[in-house]
C-alpha atoms as a PDB file:
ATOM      1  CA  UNK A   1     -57.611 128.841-121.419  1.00  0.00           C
ATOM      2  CA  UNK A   2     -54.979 128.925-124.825  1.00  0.00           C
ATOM      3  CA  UNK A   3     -53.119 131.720-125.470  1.00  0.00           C
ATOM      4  CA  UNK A   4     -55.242 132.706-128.247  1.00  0.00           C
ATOM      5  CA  UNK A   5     -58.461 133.043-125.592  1.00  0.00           C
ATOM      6  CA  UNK A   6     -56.338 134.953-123.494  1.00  0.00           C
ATOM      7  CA  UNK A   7     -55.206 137.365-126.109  1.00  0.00           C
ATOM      8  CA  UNK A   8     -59.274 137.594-127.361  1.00  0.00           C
ATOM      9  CA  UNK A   9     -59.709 139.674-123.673  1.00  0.00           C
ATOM     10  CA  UNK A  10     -57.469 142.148-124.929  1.00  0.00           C
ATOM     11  CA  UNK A  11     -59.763 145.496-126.158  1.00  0.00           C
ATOM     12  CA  UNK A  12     -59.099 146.136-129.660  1.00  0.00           C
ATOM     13  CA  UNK A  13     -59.050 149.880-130.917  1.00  0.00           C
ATOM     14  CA  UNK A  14     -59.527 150.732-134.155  1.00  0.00           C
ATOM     15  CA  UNK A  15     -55.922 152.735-135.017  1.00  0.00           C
ATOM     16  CA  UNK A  16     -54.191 152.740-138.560  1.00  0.00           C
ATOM     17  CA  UNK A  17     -50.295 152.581-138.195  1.00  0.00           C
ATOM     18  CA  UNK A  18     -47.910 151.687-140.871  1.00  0.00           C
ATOM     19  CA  UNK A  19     -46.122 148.736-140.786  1.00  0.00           C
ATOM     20  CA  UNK A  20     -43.168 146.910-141.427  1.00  0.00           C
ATOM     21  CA  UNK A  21     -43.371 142.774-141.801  1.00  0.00           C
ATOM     22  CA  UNK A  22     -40.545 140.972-141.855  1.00  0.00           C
ATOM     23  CA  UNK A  23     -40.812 136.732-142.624  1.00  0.00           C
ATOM     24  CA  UNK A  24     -37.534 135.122-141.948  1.00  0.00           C
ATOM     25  CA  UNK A  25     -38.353 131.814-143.660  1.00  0.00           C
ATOM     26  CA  UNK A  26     -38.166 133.374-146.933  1.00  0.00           C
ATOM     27  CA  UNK A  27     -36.418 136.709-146.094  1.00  0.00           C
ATOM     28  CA  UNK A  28     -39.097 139.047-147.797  1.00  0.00           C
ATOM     29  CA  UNK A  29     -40.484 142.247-145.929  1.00  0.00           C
ATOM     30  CA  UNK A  30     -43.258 144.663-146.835  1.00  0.00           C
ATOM     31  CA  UNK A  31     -45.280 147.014-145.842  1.00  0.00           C
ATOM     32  CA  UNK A  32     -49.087 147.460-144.498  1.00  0.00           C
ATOM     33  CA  UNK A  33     -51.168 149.477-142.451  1.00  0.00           C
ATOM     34  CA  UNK A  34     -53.233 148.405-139.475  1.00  0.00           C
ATOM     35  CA  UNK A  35     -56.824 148.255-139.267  1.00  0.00           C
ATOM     36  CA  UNK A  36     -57.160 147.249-135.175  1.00  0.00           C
ATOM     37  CA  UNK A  37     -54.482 146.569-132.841  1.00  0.00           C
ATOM     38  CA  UNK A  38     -54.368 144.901-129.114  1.00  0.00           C
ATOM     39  CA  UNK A  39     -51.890 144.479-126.942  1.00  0.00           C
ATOM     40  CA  UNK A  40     -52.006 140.657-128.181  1.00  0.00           C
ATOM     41  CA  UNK A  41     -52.040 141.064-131.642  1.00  0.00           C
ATOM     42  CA  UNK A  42     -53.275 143.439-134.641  1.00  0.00           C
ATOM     43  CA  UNK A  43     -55.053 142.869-138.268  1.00  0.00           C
ATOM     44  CA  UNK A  44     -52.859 144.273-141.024  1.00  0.00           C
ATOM     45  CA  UNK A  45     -53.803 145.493-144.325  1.00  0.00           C
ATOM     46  CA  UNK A  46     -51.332 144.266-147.033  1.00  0.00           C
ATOM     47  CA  UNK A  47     -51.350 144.429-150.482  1.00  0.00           C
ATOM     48  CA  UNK A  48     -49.356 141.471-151.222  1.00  0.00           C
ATOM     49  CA  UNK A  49     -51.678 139.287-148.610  1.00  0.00           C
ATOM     50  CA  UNK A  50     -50.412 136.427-150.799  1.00  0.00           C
ATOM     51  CA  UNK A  51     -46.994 136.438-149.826  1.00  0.00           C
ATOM     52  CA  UNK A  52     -47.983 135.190-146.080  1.00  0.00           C
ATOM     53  CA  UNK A  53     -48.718 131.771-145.009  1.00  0.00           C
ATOM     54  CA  UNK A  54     -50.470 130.830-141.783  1.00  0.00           C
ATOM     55  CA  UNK A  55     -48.405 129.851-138.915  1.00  0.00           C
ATOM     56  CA  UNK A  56     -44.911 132.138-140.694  1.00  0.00           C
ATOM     57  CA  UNK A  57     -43.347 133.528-138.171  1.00  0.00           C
ATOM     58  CA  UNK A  58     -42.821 137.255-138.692  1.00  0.00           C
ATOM     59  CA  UNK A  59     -40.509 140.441-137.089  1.00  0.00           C
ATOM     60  CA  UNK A  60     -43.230 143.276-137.263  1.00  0.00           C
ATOM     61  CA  UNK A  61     -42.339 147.065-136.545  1.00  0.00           C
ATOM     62  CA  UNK A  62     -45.607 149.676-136.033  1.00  0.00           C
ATOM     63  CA  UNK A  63     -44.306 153.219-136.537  1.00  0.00           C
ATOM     64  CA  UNK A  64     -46.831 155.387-134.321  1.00  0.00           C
ATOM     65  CA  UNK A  65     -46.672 159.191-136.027  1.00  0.00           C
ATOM     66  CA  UNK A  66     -46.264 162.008-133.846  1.00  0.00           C
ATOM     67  CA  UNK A  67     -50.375 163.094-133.262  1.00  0.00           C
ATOM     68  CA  UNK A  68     -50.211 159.617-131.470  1.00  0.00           C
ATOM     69  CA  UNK A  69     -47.006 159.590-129.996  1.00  0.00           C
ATOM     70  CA  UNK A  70     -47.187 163.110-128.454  1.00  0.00           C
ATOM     71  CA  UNK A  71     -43.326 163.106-129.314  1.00  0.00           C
ATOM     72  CA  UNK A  72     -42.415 165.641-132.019  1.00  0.00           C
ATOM     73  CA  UNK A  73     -41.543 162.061-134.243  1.00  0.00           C
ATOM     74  CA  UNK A  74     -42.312 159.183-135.136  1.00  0.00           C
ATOM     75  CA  UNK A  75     -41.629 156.426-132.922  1.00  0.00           C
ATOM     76  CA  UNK A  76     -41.002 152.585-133.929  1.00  0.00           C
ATOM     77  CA  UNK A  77     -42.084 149.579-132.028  1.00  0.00           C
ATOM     78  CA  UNK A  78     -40.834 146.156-132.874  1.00  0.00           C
ATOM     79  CA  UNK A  79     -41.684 142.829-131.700  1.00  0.00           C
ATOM     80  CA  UNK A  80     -42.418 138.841-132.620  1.00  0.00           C
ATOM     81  CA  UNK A  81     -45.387 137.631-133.813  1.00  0.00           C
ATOM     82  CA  UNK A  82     -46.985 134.525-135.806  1.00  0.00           C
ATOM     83  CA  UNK A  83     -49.656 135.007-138.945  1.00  0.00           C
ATOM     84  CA  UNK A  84     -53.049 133.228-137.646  1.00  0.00           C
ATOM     85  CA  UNK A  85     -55.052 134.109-140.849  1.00  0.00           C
ATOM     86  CA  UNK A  86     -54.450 135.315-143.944  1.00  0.00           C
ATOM     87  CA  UNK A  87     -57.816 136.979-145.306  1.00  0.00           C
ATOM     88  CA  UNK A  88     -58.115 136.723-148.755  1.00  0.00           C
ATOM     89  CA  UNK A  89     -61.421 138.808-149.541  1.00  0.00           C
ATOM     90  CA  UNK A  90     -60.396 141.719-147.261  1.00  0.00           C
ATOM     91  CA  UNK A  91     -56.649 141.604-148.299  1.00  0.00           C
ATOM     92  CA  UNK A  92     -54.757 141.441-144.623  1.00  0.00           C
ATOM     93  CA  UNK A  93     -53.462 139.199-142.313  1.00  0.00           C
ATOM     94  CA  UNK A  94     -54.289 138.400-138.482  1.00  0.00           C
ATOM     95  CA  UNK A  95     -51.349 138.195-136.505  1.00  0.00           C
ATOM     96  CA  UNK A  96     -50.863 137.296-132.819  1.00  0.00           C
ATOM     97  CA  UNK A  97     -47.780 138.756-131.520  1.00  0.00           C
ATOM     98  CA  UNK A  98     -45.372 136.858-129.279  1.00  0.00           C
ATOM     99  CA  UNK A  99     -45.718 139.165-125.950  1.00  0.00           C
ATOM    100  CA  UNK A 100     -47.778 142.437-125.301  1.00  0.00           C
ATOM    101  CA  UNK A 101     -47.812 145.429-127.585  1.00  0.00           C
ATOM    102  CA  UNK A 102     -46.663 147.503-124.320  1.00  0.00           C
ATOM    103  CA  UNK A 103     -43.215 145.383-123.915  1.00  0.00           C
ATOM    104  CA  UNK A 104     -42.403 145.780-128.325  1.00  0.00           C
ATOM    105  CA  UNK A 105     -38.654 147.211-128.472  1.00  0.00           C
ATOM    106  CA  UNK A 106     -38.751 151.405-129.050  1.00  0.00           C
ATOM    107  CA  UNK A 107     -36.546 152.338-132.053  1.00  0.00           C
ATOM    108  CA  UNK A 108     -35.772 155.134-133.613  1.00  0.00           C
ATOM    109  CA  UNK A 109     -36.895 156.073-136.533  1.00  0.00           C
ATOM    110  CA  UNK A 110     -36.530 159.231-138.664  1.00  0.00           C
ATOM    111  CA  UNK A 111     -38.557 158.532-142.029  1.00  0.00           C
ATOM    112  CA  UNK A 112     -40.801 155.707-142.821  1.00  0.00           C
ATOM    113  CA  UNK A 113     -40.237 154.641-146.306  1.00  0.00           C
ATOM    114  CA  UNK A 114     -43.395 155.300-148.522  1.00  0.00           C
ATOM    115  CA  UNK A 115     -44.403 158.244-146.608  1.00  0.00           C
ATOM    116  CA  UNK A 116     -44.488 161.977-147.506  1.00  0.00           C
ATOM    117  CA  UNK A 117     -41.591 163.956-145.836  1.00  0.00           C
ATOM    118  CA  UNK A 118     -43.351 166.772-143.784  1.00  0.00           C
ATOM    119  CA  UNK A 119     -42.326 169.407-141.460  1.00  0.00           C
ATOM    120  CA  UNK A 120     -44.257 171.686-138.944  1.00  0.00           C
ATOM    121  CA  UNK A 121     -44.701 175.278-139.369  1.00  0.00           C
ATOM    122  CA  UNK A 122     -42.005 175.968-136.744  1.00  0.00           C
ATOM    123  CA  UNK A 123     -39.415 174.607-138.732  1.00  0.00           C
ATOM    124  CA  UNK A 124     -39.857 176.674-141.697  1.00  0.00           C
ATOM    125  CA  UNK A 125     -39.968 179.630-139.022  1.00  0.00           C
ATOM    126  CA  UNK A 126     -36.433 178.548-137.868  1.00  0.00           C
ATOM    127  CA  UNK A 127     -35.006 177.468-141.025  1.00  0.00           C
ATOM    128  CA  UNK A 128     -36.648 180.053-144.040  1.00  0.00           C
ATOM    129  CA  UNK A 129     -34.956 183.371-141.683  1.00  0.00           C
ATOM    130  CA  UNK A 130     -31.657 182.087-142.412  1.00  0.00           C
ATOM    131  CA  UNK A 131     -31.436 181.482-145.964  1.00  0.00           C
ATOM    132  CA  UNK A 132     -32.504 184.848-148.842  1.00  0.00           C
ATOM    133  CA  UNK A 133     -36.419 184.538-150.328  1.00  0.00           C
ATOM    134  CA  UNK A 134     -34.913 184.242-153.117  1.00  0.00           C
ATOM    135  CA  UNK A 135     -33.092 181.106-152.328  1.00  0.00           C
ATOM    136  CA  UNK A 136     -36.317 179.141-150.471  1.00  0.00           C
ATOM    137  CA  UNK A 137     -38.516 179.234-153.175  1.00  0.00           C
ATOM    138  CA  UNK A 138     -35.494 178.282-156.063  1.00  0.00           C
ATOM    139  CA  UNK A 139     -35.516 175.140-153.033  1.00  0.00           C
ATOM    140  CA  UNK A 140     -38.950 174.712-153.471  1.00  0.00           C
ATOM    141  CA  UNK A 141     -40.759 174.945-156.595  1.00  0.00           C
ATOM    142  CA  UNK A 142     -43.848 173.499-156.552  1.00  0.00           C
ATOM    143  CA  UNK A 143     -45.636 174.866-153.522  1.00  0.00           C
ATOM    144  CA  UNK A 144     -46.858 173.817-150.274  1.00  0.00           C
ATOM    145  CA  UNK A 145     -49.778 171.764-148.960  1.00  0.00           C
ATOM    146  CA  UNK A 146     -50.906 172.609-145.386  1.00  0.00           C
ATOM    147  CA  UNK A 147     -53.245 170.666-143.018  1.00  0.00           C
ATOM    148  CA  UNK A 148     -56.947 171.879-142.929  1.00  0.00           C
ATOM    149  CA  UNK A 149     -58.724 170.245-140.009  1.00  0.00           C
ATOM    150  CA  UNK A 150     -60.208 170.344-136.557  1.00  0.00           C
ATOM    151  CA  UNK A 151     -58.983 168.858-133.279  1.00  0.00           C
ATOM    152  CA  UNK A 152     -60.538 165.687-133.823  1.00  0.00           C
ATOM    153  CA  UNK A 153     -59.713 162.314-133.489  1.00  0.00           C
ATOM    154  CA  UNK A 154     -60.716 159.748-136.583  1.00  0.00           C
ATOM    155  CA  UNK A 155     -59.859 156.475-136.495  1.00  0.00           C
ATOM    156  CA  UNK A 156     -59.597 155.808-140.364  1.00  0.00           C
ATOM    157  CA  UNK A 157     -57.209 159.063-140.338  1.00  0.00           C
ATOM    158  CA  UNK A 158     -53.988 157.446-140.228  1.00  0.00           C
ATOM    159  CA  UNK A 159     -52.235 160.813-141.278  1.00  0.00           C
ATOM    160  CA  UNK A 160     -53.501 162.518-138.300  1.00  0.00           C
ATOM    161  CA  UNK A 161     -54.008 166.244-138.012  1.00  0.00           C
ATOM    162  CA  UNK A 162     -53.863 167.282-134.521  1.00  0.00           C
ATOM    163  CA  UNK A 163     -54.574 170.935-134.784  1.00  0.00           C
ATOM    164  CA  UNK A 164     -57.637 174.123-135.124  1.00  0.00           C
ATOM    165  CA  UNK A 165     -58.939 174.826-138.187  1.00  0.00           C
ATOM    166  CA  UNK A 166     -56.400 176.700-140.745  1.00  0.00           C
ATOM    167  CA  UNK A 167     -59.278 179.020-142.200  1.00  0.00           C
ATOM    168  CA  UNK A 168     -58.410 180.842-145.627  1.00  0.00           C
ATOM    169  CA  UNK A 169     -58.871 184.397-144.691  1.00  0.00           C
ATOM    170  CA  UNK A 170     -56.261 183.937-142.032  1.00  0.00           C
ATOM    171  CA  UNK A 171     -53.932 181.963-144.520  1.00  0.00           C
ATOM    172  CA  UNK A 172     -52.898 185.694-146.504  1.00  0.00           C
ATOM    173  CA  UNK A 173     -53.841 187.666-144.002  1.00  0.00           C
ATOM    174  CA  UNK A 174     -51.790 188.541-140.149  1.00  0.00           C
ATOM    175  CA  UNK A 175     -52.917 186.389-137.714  1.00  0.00           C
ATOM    176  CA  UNK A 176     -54.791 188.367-134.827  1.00  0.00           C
ATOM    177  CA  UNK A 177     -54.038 188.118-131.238  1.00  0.00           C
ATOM    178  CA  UNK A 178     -56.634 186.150-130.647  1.00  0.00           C
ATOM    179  CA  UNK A 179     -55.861 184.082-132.832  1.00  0.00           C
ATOM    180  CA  UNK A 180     -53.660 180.611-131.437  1.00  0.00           C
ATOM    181  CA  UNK A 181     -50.124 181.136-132.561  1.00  0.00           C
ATOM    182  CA  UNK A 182     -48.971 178.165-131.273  1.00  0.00           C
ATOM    183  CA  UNK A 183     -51.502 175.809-132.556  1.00  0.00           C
ATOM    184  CA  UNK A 184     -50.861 177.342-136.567  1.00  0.00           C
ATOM    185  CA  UNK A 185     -47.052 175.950-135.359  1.00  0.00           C
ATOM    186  CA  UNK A 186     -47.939 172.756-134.926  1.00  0.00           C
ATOM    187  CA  UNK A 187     -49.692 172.445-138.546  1.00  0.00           C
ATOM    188  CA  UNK A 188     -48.069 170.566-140.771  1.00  0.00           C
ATOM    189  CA  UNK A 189     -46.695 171.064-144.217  1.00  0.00           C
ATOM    190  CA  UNK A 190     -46.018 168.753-147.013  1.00  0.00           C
ATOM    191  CA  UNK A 191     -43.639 169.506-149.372  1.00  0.00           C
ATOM    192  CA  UNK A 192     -45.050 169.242-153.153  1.00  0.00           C
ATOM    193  CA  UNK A 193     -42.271 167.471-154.673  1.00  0.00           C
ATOM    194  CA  UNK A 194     -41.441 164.228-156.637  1.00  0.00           C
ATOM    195  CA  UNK A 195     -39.546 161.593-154.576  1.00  0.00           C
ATOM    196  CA  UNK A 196     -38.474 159.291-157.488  1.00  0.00           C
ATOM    197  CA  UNK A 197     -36.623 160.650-160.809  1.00  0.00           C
ATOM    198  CA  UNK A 198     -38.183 157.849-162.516  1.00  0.00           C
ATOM    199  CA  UNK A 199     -41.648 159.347-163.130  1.00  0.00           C
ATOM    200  CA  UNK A 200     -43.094 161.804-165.346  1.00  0.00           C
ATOM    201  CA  UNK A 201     -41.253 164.670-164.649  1.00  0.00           C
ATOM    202  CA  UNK A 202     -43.946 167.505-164.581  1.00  0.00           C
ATOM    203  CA  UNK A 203     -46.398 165.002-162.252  1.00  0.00           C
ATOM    204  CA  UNK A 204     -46.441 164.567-158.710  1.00  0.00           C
ATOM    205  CA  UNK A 205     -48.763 161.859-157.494  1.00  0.00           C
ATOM    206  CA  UNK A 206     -50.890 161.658-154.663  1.00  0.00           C
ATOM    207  CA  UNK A 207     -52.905 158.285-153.336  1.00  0.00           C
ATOM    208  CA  UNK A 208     -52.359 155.671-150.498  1.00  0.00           C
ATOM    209  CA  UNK A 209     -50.057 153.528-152.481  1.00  0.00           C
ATOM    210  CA  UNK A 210     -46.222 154.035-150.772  1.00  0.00           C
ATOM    211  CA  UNK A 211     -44.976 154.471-154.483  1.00  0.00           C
ATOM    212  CA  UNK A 212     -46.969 157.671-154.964  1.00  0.00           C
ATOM    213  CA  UNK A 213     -45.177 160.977-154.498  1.00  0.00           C
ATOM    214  CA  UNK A 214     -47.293 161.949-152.101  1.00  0.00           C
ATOM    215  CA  UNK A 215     -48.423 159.395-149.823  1.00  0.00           C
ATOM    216  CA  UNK A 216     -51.685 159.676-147.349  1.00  0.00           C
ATOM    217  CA  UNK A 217     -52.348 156.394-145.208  1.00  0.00           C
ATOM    218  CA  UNK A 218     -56.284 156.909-144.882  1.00  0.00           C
ATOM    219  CA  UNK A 219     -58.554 153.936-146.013  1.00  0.00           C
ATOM    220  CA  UNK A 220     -61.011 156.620-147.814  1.00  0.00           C
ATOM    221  CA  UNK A 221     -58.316 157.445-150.317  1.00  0.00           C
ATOM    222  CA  UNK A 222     -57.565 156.089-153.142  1.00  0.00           C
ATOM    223  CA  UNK A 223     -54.677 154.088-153.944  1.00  0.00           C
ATOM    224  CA  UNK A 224     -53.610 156.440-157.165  1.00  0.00           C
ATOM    225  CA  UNK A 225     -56.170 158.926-156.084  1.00  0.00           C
ATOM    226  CA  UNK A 226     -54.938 162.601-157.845  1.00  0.00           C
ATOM    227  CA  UNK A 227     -52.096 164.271-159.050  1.00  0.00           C
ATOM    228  CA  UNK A 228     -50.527 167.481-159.432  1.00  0.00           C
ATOM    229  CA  UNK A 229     -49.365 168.892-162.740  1.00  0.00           C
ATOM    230  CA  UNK A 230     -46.778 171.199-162.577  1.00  0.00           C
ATOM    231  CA  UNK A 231     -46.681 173.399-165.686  1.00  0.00           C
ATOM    232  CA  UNK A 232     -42.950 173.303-167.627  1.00  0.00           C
ATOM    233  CA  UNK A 233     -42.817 177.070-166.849  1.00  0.00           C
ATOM    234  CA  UNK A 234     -43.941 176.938-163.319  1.00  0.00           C
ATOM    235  CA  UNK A 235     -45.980 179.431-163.343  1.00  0.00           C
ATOM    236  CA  UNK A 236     -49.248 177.280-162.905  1.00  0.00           C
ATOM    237  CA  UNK A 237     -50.498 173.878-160.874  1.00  0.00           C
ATOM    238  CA  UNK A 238     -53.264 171.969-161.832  1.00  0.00           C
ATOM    239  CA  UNK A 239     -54.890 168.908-159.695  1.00  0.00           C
ATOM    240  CA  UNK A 240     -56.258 165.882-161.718  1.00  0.00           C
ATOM    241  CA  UNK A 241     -58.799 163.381-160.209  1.00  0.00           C
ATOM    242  CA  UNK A 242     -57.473 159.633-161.125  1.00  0.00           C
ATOM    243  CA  UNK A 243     -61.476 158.390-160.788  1.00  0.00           C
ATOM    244  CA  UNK A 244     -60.701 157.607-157.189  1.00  0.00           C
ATOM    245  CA  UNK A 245     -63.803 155.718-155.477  1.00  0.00           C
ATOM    246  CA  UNK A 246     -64.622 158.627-153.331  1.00  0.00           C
ATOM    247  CA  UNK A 247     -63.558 162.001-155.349  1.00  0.00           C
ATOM    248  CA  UNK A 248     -61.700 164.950-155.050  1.00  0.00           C
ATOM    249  CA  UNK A 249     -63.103 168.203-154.473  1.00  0.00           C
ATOM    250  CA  UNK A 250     -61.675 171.641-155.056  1.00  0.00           C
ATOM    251  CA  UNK A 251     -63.133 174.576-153.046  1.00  0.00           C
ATOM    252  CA  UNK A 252     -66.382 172.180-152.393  1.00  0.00           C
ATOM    253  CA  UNK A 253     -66.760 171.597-156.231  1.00  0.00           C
ATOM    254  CA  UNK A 254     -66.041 167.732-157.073  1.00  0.00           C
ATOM    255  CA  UNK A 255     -63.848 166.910-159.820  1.00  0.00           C
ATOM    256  CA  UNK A 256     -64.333 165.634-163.106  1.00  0.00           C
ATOM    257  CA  UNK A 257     -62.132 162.187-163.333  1.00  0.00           C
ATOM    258  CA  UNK A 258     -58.462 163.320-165.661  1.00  0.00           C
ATOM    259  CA  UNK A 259     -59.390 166.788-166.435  1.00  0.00           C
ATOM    260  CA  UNK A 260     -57.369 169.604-165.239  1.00  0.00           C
ATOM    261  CA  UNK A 261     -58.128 172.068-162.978  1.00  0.00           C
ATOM    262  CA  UNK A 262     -56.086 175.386-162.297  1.00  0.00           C
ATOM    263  CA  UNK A 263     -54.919 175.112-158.566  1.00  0.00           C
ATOM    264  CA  UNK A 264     -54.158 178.597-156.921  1.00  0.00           C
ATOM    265  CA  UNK A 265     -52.811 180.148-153.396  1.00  0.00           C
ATOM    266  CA  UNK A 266     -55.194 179.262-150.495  1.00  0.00           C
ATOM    267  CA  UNK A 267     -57.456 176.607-152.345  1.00  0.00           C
ATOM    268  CA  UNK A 268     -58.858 174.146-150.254  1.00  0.00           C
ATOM    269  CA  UNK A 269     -58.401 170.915-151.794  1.00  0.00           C
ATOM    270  CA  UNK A 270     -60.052 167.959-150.142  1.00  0.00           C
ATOM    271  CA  UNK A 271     -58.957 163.776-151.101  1.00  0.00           C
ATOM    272  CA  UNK A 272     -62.022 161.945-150.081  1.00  0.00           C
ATOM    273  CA  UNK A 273     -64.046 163.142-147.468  1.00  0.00           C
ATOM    274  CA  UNK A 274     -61.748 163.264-144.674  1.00  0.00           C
ATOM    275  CA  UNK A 275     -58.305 164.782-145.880  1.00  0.00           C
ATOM    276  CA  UNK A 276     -58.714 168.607-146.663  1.00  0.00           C
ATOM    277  CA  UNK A 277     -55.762 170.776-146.949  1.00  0.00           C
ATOM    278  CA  UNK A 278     -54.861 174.111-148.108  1.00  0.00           C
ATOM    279  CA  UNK A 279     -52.803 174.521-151.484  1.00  0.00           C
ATOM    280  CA  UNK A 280     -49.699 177.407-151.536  1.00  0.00           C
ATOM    281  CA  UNK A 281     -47.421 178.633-153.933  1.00  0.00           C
ATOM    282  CA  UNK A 282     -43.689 178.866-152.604  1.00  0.00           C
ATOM    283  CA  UNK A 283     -44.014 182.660-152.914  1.00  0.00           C
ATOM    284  CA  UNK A 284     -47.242 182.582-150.639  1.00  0.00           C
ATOM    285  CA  UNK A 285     -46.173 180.385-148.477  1.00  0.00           C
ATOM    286  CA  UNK A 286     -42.990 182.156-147.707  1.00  0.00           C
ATOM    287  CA  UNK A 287     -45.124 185.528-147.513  1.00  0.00           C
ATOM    288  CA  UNK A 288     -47.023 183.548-145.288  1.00  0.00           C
ATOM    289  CA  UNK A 289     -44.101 182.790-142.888  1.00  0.00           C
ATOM    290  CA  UNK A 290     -42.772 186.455-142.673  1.00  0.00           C
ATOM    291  CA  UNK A 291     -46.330 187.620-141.871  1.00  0.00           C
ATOM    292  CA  UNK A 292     -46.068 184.813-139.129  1.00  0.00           C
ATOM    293  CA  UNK A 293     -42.351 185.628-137.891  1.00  0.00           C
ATOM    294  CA  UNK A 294     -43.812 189.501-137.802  1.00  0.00           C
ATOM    295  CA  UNK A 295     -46.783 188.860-135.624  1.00  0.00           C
ATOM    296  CA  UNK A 296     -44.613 186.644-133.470  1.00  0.00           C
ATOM    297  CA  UNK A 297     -42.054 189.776-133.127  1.00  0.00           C
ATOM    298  CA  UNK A 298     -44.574 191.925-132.056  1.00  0.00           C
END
């Protein structure tokens, strides 16, 4: 039996990780997402599919997020492993790596580059008590976006949520005891700001592409899928719809392609069909923290 039959027992799972490719023969790295991995090898989805050469030998790191990891971070996983087919209509390459997934070096990793910077709900609980109101929202402008979704599992989900359902009348409202403190803790929360000075400066963009401002690795989004406006006097938001192939609704209500709509505290807002999330201003979101802290106290 060759090494490639052998590595055809291994089970593949469908999992979406981002990755990090590395080809020493001409020194040029990039970055993909997985559509199936094995412990003896994965398929990679790569924009630049061109670049890659059948039989190049590559240095590939996998960064699992934390819903996978169980960690509190992300956690990086590097290893050997040779291209076996580069797949030209589906734009990826088939690697077989040079031992098992299970023995890949662990590295540590703090941000992946071309990823949205997020935090969980604890942190702003530790971090917003020690600095004035007035102060946190100066820090952050342009709002909040919060995870909307149940405990499930979805393999094309690559940025996982991994908690209950964040419903709106509990978003403004105290959260009752029987409510589960400690799951709303683990949501997460994405910072709506621009990562590169470069770009329009009243625009934050959202897609799959690493170079948007915003970045969510899920094969039903779009690659420049919406964006935010931010009005010059910040006192408005509005999401636009870039024609992305499968929509974006607001508050169930699909969006016409590059026409603005007013975004306002506790909207649901909802990139294909699988990403939802919940839209707040920095003033509601901060509100939204003390009422948290208080119940907490209580």
């Amino acid at each position: 039996m060759t090494g490639s039959d052998e590595r055809r027992r291994y089970v593949r799972i469908n999992r979406q990780f981002i990755t990090q490719i590395f080809t020493p023969r001409s020194e040029y790295e990039t970055q993909g997402v997985t559509e199936n991995i094995s412990q003896g090898g994965a398929y990679i989805k790569v924009e630049d599919w061109r670049a890659f050469q059948t039989g190049d030998q590559t240095v590939i790191t996998f960064f699992l997020p934390p819903s996978f990891t169980d960690r509190g971070k992300s956690v990086g996983l590097r290893g050997e492993a040779e291209v076996k087919r580069v797949d030209q209509q589906n734009e990826g390459i088939a690697l077989e790596f040079s031992k098992d997934f299970q023995e890949f070096e662990k590295i540590d990793h703090v941000e992946i580059a071309g990823t949205s910077r997020y935090n969980k709900i604890s942190y702003y609980l530790q971090t917003a008590s020690a600095i004035e109101f007035a102060d946190f929202i100066r820090a952050n402008p342009h709002g909040f976006l919060l995870e909307k979704s149940q405990n499930v599992l979805d393999d094309k989900v690559v940025f996982q949520f991994n908690t209950v359902s964040l419903d709106d009348d509990h978003a403004m409202q105290p959260i009752t005891r029987d409510f589960s403190v400690a799951s709303v803790l683990e949501s997460r929360v994405v910072e709506v700001k621009r990562r590169k000075s470069d770009k329009a400066k009243n625009t934050i963009t959202i897609g799959r592409a690493a170079t948007n401002d915003i970045v969510f690795y899920n094969s039903t989004i779009s690659k420049a899928h919406a964006y935010l406006y931010i009005h010059p006097s910040r006192a408005a938001c509005y999401l636009v719809d870039c024609d992305s192939q499968n929509g974006t609704l607001l508050n169930g209500e699909v969006l016409k392609p590059f026409e603005r709509y007013k975004v306002v505290d506790c909207d649901e807002i909802c990139f294909g069909p699988q990403t939802k999330i919940v839209y707040f201003s920095s003033i509601a979101f901060a509100n939204f923290i003390n009422q948290l802290r208080a119940t907490r106290s209580a």
